[in-house]
N, C-alpha and C. Protein backbone atom coordinates (compact mmCIF):
# COMPACT_ATOMS: atom_id res chain seq x y z
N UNK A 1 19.45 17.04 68.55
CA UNK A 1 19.04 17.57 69.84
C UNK A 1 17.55 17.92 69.77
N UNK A 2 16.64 17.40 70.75
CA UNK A 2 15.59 17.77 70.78
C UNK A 2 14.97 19.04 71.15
N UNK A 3 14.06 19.76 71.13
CA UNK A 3 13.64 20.85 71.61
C UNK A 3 13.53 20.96 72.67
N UNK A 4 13.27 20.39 73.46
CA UNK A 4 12.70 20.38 74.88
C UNK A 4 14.90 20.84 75.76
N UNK A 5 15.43 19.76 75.22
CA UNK A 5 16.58 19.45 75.50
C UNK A 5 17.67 20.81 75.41
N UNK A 6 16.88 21.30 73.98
CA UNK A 6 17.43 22.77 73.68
C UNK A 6 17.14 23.76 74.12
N UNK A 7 15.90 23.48 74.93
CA UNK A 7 15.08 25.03 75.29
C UNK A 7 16.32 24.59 76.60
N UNK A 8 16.27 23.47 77.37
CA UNK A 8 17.04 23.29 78.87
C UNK A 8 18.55 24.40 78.51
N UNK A 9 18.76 23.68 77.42
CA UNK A 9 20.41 24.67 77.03
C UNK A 9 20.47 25.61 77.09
N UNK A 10 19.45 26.19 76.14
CA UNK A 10 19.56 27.86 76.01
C UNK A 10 18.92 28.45 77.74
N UNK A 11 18.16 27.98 78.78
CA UNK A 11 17.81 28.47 79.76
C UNK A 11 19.42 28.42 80.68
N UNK A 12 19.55 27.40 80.63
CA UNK A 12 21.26 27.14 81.47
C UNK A 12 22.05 28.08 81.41
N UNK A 13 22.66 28.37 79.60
CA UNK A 13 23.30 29.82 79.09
C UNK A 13 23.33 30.93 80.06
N UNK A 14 21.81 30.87 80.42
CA UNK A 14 21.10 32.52 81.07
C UNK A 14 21.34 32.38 81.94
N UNK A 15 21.62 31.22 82.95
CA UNK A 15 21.94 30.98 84.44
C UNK A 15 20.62 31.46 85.10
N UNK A 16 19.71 31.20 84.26
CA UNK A 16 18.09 31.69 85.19
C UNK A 16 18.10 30.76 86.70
N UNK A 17 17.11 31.26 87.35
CA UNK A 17 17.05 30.83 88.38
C UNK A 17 15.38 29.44 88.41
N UNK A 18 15.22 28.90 89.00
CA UNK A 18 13.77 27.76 88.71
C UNK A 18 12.79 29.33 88.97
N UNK A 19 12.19 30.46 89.66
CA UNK A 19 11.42 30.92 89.42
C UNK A 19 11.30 31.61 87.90
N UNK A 20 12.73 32.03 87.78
CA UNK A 20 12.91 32.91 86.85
C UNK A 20 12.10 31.96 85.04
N UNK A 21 12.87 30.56 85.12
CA UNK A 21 11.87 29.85 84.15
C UNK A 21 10.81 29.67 84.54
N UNK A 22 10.18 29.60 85.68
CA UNK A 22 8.90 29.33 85.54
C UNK A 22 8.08 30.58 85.01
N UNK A 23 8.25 31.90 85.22
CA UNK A 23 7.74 32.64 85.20
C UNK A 23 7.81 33.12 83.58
N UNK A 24 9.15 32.64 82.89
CA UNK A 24 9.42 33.04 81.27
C UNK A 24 8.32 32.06 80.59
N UNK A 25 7.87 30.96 80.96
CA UNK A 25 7.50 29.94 80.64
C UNK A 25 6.14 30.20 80.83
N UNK A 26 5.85 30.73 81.43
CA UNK A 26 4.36 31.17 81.47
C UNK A 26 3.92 32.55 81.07
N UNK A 27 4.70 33.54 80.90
CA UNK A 27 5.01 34.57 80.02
C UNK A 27 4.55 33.88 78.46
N UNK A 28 5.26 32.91 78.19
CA UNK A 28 4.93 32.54 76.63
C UNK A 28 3.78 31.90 76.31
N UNK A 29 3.58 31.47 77.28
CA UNK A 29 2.10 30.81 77.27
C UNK A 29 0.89 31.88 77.39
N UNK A 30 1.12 33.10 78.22
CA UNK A 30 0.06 33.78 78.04
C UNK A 30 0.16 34.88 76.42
N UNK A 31 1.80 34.83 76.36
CA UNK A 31 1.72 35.42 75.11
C UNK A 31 1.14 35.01 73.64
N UNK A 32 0.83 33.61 73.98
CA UNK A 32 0.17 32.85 72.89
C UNK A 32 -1.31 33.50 72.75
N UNK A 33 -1.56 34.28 73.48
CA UNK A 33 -3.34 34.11 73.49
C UNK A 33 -3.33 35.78 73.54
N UNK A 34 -2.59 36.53 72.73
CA UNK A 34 -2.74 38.03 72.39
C UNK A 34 -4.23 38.34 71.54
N UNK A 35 -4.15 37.17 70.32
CA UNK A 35 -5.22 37.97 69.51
C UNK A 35 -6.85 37.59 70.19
N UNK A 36 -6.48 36.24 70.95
CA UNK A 36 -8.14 36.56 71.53
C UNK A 36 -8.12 37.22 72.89
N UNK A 37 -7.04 38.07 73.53
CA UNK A 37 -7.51 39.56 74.53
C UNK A 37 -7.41 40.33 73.82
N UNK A 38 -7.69 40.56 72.52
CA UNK A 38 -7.68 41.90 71.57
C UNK A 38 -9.64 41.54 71.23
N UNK A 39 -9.63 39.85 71.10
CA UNK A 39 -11.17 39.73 70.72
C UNK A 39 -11.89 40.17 71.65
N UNK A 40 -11.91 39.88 73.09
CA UNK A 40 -12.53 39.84 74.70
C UNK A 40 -12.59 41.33 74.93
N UNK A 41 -11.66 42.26 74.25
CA UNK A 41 -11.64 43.55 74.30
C UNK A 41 -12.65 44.21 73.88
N UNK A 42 -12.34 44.10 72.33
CA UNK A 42 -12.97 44.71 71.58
C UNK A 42 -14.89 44.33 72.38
N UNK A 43 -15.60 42.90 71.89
CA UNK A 43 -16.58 42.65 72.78
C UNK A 43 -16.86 43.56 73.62
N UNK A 44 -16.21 43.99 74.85
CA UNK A 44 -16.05 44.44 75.83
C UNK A 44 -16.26 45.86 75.55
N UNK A 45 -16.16 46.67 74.50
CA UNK A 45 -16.02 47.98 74.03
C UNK A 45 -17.25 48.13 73.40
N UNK A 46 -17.85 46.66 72.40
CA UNK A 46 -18.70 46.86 71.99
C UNK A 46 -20.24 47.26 72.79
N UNK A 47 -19.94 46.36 74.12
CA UNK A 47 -21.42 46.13 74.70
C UNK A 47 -21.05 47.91 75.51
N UNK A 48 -20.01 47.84 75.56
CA UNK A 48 -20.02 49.24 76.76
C UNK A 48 -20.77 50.26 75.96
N UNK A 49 -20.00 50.24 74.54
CA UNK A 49 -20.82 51.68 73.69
C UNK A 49 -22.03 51.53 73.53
N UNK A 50 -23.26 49.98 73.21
CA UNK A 50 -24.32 49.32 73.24
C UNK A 50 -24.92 50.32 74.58
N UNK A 51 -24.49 49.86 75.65
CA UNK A 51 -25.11 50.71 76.93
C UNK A 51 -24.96 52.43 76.86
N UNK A 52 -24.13 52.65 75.96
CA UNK A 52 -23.77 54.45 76.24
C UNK A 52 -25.17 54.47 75.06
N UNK A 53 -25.58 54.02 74.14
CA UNK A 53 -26.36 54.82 73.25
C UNK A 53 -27.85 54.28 73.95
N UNK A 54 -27.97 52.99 74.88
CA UNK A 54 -29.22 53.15 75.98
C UNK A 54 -29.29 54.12 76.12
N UNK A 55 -28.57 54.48 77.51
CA UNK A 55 -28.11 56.07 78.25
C UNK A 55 -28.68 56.69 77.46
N UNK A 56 -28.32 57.04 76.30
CA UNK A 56 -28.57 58.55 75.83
C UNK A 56 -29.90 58.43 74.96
N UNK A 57 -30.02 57.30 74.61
CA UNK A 57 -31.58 57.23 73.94
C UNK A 57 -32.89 57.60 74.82
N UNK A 58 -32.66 56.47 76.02
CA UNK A 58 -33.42 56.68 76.88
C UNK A 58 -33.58 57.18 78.40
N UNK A 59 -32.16 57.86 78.46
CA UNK A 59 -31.93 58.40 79.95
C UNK A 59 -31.94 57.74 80.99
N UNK A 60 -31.31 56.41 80.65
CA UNK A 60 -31.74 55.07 82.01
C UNK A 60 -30.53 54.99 82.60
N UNK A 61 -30.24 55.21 83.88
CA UNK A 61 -29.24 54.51 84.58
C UNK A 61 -28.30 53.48 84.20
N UNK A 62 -29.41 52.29 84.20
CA UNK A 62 -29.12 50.91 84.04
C UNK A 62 -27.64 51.13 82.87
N UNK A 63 -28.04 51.76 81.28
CA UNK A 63 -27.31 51.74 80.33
C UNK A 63 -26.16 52.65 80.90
N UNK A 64 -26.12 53.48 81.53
CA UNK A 64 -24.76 54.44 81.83
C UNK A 64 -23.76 53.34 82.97
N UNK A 65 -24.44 52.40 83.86
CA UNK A 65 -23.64 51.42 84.56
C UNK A 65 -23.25 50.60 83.84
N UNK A 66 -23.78 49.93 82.91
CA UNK A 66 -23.39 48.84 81.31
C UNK A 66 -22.04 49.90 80.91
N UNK A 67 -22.44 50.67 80.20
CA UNK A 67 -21.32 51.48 79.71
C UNK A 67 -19.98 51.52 80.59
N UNK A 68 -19.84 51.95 81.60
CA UNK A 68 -19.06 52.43 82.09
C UNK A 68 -18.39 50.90 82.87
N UNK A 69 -19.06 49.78 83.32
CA UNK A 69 -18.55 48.52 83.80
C UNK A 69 -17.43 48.07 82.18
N UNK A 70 -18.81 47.79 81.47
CA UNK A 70 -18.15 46.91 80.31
C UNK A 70 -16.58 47.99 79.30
N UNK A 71 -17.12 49.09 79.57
CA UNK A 71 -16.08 49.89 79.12
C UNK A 71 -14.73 49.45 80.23
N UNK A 72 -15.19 49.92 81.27
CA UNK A 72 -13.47 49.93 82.11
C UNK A 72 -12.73 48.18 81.97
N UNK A 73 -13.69 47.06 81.71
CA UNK A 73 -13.36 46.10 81.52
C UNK A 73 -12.49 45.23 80.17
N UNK A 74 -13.09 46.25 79.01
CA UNK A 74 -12.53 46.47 77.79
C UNK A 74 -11.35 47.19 77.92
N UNK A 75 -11.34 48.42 78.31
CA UNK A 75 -9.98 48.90 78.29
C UNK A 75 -9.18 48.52 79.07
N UNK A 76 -9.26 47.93 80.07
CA UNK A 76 -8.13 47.45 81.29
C UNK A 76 -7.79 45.83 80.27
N UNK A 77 -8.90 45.23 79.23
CA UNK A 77 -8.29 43.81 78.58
C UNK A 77 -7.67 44.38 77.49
N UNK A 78 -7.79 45.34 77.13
CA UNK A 78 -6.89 46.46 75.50
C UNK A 78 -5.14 46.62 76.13
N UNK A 79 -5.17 47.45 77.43
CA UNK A 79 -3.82 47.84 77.87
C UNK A 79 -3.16 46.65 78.40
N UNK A 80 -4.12 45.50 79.06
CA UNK A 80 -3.29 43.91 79.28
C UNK A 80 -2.59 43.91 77.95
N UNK A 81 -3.56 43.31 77.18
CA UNK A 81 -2.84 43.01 75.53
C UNK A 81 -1.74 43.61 75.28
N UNK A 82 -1.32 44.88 75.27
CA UNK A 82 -0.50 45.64 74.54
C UNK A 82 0.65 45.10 75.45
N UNK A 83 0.58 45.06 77.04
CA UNK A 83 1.80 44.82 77.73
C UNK A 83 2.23 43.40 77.38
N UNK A 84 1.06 42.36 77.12
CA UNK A 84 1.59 40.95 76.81
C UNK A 84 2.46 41.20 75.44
N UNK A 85 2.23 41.84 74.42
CA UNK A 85 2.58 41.86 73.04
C UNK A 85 3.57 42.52 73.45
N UNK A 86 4.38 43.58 74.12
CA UNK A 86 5.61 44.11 74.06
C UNK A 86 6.58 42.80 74.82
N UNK A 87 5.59 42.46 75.92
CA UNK A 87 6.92 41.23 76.79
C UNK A 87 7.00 40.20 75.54
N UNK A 88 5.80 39.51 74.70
CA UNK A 88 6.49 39.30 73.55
C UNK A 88 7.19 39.33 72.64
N UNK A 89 7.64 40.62 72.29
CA UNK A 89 8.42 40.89 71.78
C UNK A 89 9.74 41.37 72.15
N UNK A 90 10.17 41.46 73.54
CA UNK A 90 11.64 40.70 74.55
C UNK A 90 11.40 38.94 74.14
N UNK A 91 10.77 38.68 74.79
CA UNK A 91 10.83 37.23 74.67
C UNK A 91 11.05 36.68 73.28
N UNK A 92 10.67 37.14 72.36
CA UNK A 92 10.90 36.92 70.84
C UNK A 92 12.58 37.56 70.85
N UNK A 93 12.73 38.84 71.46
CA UNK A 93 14.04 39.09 70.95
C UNK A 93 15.39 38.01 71.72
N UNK A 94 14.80 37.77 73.27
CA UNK A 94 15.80 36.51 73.70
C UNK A 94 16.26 35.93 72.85
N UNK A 95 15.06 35.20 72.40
CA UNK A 95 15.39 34.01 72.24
C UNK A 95 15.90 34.02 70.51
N UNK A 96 16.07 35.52 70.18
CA UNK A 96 17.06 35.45 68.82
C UNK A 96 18.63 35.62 69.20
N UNK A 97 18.46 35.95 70.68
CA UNK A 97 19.96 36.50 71.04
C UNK A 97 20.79 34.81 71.20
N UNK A 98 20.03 34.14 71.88
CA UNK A 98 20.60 32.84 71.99
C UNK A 98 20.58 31.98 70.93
N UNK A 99 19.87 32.30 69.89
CA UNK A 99 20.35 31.36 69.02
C UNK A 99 21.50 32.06 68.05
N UNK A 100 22.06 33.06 68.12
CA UNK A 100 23.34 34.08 67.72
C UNK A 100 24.33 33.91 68.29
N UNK A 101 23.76 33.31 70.02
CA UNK A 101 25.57 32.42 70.77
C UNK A 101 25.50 31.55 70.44
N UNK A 102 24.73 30.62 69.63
CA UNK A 102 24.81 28.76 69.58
C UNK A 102 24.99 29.46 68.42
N UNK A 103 25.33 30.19 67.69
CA UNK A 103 25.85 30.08 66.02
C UNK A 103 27.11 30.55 66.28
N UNK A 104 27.36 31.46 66.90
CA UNK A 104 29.01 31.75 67.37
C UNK A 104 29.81 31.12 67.65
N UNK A 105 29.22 30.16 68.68
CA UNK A 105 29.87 28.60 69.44
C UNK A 105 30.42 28.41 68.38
N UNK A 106 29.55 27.34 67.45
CA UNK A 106 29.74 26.53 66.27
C UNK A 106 31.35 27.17 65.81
């Protein structure tokens, strides 16, 4: 049995609905790309703190708007991450549950 053929099986099992796979299916696809919104983050944290020590070096505006953009942009891509990595880890646990009924079957 091929994979493709098997993923159809194990979705059938679930009696999902066509949104319901489309939406698991793209769930895994964005879950593939955790460690570079942890990279885009971090970046994102870096340039913000870059602008906070402007700010305070030289009392400029400009660096306290850097800070505070690139900061809220970093942390809003930090708390994405964490929610993709937990739905990963449902989606990781699914898909151990179904392969525990195709061993039961047997």
């Amino acid at each position: 049995m091929s994979i493709k053929s098997n993923k159809q099986t194990n979705e059938n099992k679930l009696n999902l609905s066509k949104k319901e796979k489309k939406l698991l299916s793209r769930l895994e696809k964005d879950c593939e790309n955790i460690s570079a919104r942890y990279l885009v983050a971090a970046l994102f944290l870096c340039v913000a703190l870059g602008g906070l020590i402007y700010f305070i070096k030289d009392k400029n505006q400009t660096g306290f708007f850097i800070a505070v953009i690139f900061g809220g942009f970093g942390c809003a891509n930090f708390f994405v991450s964490r929610v993709y990595k937990q739905l990963y880890g449902v989606i990781a646990k699914m898909q151990q549950h179904i392969k525990e009924l195709e061993n039961s079957e047997k």
